[in-house]
N, C-alpha and C. Protein backbone atom coordinates (compact mmCIF):
# COMPACT_ATOMS: atom_id res chain seq x y z
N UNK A 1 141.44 50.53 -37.48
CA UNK A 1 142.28 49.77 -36.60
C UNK A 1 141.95 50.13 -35.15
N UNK A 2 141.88 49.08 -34.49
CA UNK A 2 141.26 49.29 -32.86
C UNK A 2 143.07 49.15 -32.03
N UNK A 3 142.44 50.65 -31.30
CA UNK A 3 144.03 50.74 -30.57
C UNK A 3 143.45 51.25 -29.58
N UNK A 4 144.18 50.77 -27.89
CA UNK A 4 143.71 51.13 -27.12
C UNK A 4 144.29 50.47 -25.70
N UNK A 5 144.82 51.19 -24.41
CA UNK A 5 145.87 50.74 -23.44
C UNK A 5 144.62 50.61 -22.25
N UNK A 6 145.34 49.67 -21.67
CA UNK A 6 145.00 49.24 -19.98
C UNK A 6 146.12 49.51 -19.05
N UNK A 7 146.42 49.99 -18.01
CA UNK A 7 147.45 49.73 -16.98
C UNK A 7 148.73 49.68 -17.87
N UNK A 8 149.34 48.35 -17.87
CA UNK A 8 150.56 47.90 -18.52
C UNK A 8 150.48 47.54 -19.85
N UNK A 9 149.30 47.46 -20.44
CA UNK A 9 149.75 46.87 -21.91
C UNK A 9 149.04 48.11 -22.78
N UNK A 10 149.46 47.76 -24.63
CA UNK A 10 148.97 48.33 -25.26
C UNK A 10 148.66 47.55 -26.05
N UNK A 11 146.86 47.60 -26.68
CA UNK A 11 146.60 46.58 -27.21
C UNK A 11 146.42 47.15 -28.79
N UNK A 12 146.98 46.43 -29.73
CA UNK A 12 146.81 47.14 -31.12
C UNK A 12 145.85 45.95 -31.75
N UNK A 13 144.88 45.88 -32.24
CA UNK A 13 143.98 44.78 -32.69
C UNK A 13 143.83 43.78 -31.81
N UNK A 14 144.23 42.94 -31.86
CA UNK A 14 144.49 41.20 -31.34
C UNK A 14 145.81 41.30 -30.46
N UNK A 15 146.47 42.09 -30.76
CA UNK A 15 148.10 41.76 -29.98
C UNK A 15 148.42 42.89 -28.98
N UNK A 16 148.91 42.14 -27.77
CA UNK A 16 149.11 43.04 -27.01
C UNK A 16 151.00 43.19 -26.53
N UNK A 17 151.41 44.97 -26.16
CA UNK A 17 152.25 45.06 -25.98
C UNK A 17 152.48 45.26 -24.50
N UNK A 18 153.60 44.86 -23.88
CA UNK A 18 153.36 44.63 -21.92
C UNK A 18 154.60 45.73 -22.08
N UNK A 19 154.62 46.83 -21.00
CA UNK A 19 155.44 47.68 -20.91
C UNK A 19 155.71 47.27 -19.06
N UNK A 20 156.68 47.61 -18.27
CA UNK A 20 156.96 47.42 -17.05
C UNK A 20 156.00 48.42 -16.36
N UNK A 21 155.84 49.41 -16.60
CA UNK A 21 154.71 50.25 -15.64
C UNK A 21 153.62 50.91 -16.74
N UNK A 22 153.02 51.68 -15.76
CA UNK A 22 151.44 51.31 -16.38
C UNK A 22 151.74 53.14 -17.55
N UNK A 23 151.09 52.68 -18.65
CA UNK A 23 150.65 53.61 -19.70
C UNK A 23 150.30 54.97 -18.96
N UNK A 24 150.68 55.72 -19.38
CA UNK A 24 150.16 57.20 -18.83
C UNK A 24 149.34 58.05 -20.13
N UNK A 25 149.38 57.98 -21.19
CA UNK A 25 148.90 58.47 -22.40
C UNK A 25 149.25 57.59 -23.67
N UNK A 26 148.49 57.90 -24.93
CA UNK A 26 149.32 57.09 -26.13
C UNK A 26 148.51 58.71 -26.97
N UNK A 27 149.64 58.90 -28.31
CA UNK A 27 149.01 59.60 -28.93
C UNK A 27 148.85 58.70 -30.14
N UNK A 28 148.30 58.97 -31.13
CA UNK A 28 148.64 58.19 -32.72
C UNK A 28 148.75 59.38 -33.61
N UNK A 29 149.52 58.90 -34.75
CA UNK A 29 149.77 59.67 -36.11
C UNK A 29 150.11 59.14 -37.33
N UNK A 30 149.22 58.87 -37.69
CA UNK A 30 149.41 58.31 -39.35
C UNK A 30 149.59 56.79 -38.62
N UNK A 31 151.16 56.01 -38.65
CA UNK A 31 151.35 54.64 -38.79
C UNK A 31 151.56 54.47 -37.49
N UNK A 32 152.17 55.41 -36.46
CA UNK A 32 152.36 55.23 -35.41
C UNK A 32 152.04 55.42 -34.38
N UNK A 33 152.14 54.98 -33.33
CA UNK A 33 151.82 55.17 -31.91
C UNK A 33 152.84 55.45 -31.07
N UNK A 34 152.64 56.16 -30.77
CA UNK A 34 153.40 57.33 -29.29
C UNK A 34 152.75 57.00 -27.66
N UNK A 35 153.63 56.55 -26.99
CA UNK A 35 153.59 55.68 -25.80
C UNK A 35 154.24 56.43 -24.77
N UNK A 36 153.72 56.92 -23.93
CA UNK A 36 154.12 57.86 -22.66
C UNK A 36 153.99 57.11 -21.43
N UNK A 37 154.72 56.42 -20.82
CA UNK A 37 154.84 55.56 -19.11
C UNK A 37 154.66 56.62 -18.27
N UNK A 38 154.05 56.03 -17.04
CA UNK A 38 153.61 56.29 -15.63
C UNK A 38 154.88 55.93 -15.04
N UNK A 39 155.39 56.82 -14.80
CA UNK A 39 156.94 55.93 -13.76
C UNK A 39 156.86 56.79 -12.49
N UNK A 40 156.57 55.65 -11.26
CA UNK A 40 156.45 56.53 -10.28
C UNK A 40 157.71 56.74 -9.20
N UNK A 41 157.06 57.96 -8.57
CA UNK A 41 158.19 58.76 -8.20
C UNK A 41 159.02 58.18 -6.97
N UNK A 42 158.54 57.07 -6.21
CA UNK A 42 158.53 56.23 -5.07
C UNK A 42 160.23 55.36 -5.34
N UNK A 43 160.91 54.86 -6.11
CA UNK A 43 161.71 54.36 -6.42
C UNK A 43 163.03 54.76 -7.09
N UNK A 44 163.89 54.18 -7.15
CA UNK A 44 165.22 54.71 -7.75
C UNK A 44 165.18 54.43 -9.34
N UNK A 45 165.14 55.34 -10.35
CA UNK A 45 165.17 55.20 -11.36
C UNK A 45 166.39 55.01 -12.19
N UNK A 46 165.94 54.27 -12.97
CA UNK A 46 166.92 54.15 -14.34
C UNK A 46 166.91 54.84 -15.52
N UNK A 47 167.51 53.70 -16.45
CA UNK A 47 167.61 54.59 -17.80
C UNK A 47 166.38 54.64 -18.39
N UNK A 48 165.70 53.41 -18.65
CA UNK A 48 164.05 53.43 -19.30
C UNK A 48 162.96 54.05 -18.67
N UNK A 49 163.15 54.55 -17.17
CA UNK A 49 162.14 55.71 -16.34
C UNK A 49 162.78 57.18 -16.88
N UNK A 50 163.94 57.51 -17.70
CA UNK A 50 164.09 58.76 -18.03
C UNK A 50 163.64 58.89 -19.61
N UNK A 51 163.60 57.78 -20.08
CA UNK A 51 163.32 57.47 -21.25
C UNK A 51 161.89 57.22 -21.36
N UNK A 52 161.26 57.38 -20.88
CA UNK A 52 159.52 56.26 -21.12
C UNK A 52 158.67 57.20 -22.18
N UNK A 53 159.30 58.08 -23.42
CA UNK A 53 158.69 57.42 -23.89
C UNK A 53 158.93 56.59 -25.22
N UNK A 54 158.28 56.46 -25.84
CA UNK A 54 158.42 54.87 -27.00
C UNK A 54 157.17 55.38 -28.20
N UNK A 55 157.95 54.74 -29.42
CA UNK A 55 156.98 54.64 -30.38
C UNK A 55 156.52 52.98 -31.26
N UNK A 56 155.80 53.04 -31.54
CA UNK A 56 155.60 51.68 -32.58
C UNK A 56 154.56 51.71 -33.56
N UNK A 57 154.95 51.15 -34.42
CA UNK A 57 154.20 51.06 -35.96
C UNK A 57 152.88 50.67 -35.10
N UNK A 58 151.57 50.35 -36.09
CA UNK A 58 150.22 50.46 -36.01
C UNK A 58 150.97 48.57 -35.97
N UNK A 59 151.53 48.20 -36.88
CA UNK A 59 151.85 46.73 -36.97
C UNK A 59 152.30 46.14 -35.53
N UNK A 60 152.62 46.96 -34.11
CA UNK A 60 153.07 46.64 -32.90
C UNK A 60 154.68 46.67 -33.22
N UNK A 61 155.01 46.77 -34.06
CA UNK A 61 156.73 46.93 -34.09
C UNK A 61 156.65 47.89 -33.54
N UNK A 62 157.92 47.80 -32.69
CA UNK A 62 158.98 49.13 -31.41
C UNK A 62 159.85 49.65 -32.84
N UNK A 63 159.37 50.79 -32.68
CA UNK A 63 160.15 51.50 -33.70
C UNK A 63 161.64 52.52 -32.78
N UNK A 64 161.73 52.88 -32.14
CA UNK A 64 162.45 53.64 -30.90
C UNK A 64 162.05 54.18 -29.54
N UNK A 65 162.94 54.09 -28.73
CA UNK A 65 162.83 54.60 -27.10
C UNK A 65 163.14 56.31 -27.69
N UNK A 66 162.72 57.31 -26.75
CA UNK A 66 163.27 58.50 -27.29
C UNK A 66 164.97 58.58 -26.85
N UNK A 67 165.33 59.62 -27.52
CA UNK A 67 166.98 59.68 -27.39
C UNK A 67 166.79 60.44 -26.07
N UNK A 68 168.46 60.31 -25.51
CA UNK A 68 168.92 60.87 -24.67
C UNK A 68 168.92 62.75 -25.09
N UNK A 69 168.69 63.41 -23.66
CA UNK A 69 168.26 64.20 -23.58
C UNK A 69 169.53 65.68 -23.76
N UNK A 70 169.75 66.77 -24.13
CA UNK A 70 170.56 67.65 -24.44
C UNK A 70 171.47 67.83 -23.08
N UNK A 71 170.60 67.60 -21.77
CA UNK A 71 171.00 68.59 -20.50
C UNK A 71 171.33 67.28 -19.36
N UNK A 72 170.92 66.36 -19.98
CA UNK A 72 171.14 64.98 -19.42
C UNK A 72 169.79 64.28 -18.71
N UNK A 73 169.67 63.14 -17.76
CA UNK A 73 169.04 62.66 -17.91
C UNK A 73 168.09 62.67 -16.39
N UNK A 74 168.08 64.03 -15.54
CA UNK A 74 167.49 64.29 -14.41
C UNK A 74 166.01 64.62 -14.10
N UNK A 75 164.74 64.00 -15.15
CA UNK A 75 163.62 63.97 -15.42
C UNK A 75 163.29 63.54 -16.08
N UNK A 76 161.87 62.49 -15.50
CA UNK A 76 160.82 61.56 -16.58
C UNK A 76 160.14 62.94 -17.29
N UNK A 77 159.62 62.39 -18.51
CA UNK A 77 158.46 62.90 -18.76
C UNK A 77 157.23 62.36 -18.61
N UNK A 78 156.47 63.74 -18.52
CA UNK A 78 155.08 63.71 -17.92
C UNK A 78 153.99 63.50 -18.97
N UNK A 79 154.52 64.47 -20.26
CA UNK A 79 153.45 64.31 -21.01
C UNK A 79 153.62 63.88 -22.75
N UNK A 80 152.78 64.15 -23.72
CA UNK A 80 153.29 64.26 -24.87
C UNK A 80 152.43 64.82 -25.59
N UNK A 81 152.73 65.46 -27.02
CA UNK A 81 151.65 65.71 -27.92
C UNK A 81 152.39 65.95 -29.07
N UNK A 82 152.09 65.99 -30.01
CA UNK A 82 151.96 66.15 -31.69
C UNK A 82 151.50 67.05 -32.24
N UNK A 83 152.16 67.28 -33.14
CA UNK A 83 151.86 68.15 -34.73
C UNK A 83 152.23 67.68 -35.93
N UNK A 84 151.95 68.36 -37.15
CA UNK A 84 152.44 67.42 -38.26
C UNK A 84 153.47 67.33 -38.54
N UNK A 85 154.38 67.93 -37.94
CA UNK A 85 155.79 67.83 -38.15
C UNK A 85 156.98 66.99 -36.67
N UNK A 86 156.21 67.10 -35.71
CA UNK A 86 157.19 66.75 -34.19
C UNK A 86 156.57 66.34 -33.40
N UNK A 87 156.73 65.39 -32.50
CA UNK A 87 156.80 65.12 -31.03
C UNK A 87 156.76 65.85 -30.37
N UNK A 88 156.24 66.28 -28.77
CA UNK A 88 156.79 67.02 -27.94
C UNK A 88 156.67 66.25 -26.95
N UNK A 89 157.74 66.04 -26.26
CA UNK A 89 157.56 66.02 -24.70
C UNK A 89 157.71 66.64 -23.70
N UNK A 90 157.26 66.36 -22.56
CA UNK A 90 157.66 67.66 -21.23
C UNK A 90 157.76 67.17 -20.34
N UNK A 91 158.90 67.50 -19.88
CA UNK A 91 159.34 66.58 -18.51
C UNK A 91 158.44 67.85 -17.15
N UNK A 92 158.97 67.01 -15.96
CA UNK A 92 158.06 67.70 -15.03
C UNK A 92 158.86 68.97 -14.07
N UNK A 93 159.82 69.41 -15.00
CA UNK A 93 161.05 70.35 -14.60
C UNK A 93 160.52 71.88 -15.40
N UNK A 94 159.45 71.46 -16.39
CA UNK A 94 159.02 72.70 -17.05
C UNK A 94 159.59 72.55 -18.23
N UNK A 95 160.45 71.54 -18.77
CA UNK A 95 160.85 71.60 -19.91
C UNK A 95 160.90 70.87 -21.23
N UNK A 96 160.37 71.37 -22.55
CA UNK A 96 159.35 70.73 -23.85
C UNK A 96 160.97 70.82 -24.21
N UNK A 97 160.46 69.21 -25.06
CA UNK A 97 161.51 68.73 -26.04
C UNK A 97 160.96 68.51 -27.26
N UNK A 98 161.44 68.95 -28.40
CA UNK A 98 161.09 68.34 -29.62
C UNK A 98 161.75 67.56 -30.34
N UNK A 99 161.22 66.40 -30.56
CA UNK A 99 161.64 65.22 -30.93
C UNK A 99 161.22 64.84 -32.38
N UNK A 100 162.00 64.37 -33.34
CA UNK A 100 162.29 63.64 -34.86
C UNK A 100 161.19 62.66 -34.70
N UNK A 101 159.82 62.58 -35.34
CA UNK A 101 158.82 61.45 -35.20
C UNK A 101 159.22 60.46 -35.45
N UNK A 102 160.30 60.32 -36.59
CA UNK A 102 160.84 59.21 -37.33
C UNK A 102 161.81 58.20 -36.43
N UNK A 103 162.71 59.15 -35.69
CA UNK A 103 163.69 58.44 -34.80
C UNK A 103 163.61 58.63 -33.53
N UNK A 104 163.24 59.17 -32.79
CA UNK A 104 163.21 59.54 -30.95
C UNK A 104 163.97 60.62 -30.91
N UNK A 105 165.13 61.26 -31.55
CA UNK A 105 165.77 61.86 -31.69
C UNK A 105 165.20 63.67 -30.83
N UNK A 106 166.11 63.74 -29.82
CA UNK A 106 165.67 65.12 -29.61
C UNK A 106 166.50 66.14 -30.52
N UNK A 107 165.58 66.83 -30.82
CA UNK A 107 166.23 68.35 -31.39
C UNK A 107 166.21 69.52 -30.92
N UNK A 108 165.81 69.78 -29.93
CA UNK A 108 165.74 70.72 -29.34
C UNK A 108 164.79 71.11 -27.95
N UNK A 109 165.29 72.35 -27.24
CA UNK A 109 164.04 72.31 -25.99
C UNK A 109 163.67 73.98 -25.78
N UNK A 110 162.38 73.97 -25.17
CA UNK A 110 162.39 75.40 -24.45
C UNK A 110 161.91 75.15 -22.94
N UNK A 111 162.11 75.94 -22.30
CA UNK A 111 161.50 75.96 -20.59
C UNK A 111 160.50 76.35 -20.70
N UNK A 112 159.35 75.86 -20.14
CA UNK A 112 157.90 76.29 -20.65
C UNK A 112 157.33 76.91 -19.03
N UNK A 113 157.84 77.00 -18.35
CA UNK A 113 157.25 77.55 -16.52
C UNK A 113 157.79 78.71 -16.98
C-alpha cells in the first residue's frame, strides 16, 4: 500500500485526506496511520491545534483525534512515535504522553527535560 503526505494532505493510494495545516510527521502500524500537524505558533489556537494529532485506518477512515490531555490543554504536540503496544506523544513543554493505539485515549505522562 502506497502511503505518503504533502503539506496539507495525506495521500493513502488514490485518495487523498486534506487536514487544515500542513503534516508534520505520519507514523504507520499494522492498519493504521498516525498523523502529527504542523500548527504554527503565530496564531490563537484552538481545540484541534491542541489536539493535532489523528489516526486513520490504511482504508482513509478517521478512526480518532487524540483525547484530551490529564493537565489540560496548554500545548501542541511536536512529535510522535510507536511501539508495539502505545503511541507517544510530546508536546513542546517536555512532556510524553502515552496514548491507547486503539482510541486516542491518553493514559498517562512523564516530563522528559
Amino acid at each position: 500500500m502506497k502511503i505518503r503526505y504533502e503539506n496539507k494532505s495525506l495521500y493513502i493510494e488514490n485518495q487523498e485526506i486534506s487536514f487544515k495545516d500542513n503534516i508534520f510527521q505520519i507514523k504507520i502500524d499494522d492498519d493504521k496511520i498516525y498523523v502529527l500537524l504542523d500548527i504554527p505558533s503565530k496564531r490563537e489556537l484552538v481545540y484541534d491545534d491542541f489536539h493535532n494529532v489523528y489516526c486513520y485506518s490504511t482504508k482513509g477512515e478517521k478512526k480518532w483525534q487524540i483525547g484530551v490531555k490529564p493537565k489540560g490543554d496548554e500545548a501542541v504536540y511536536t512529535m510522535i512515535g510507536i511501539d508495539n503496544d502505545f503511541l507517544y506523544a510530546n508536546d513542546f513543554m517536555g512532556r510524553r504522553y502515552t496514548v491507547e493505539k486503539r482510541t486516542g485515549n491518553i493514559i498517562g505522562m512523564v516530563v522528559t527535560k
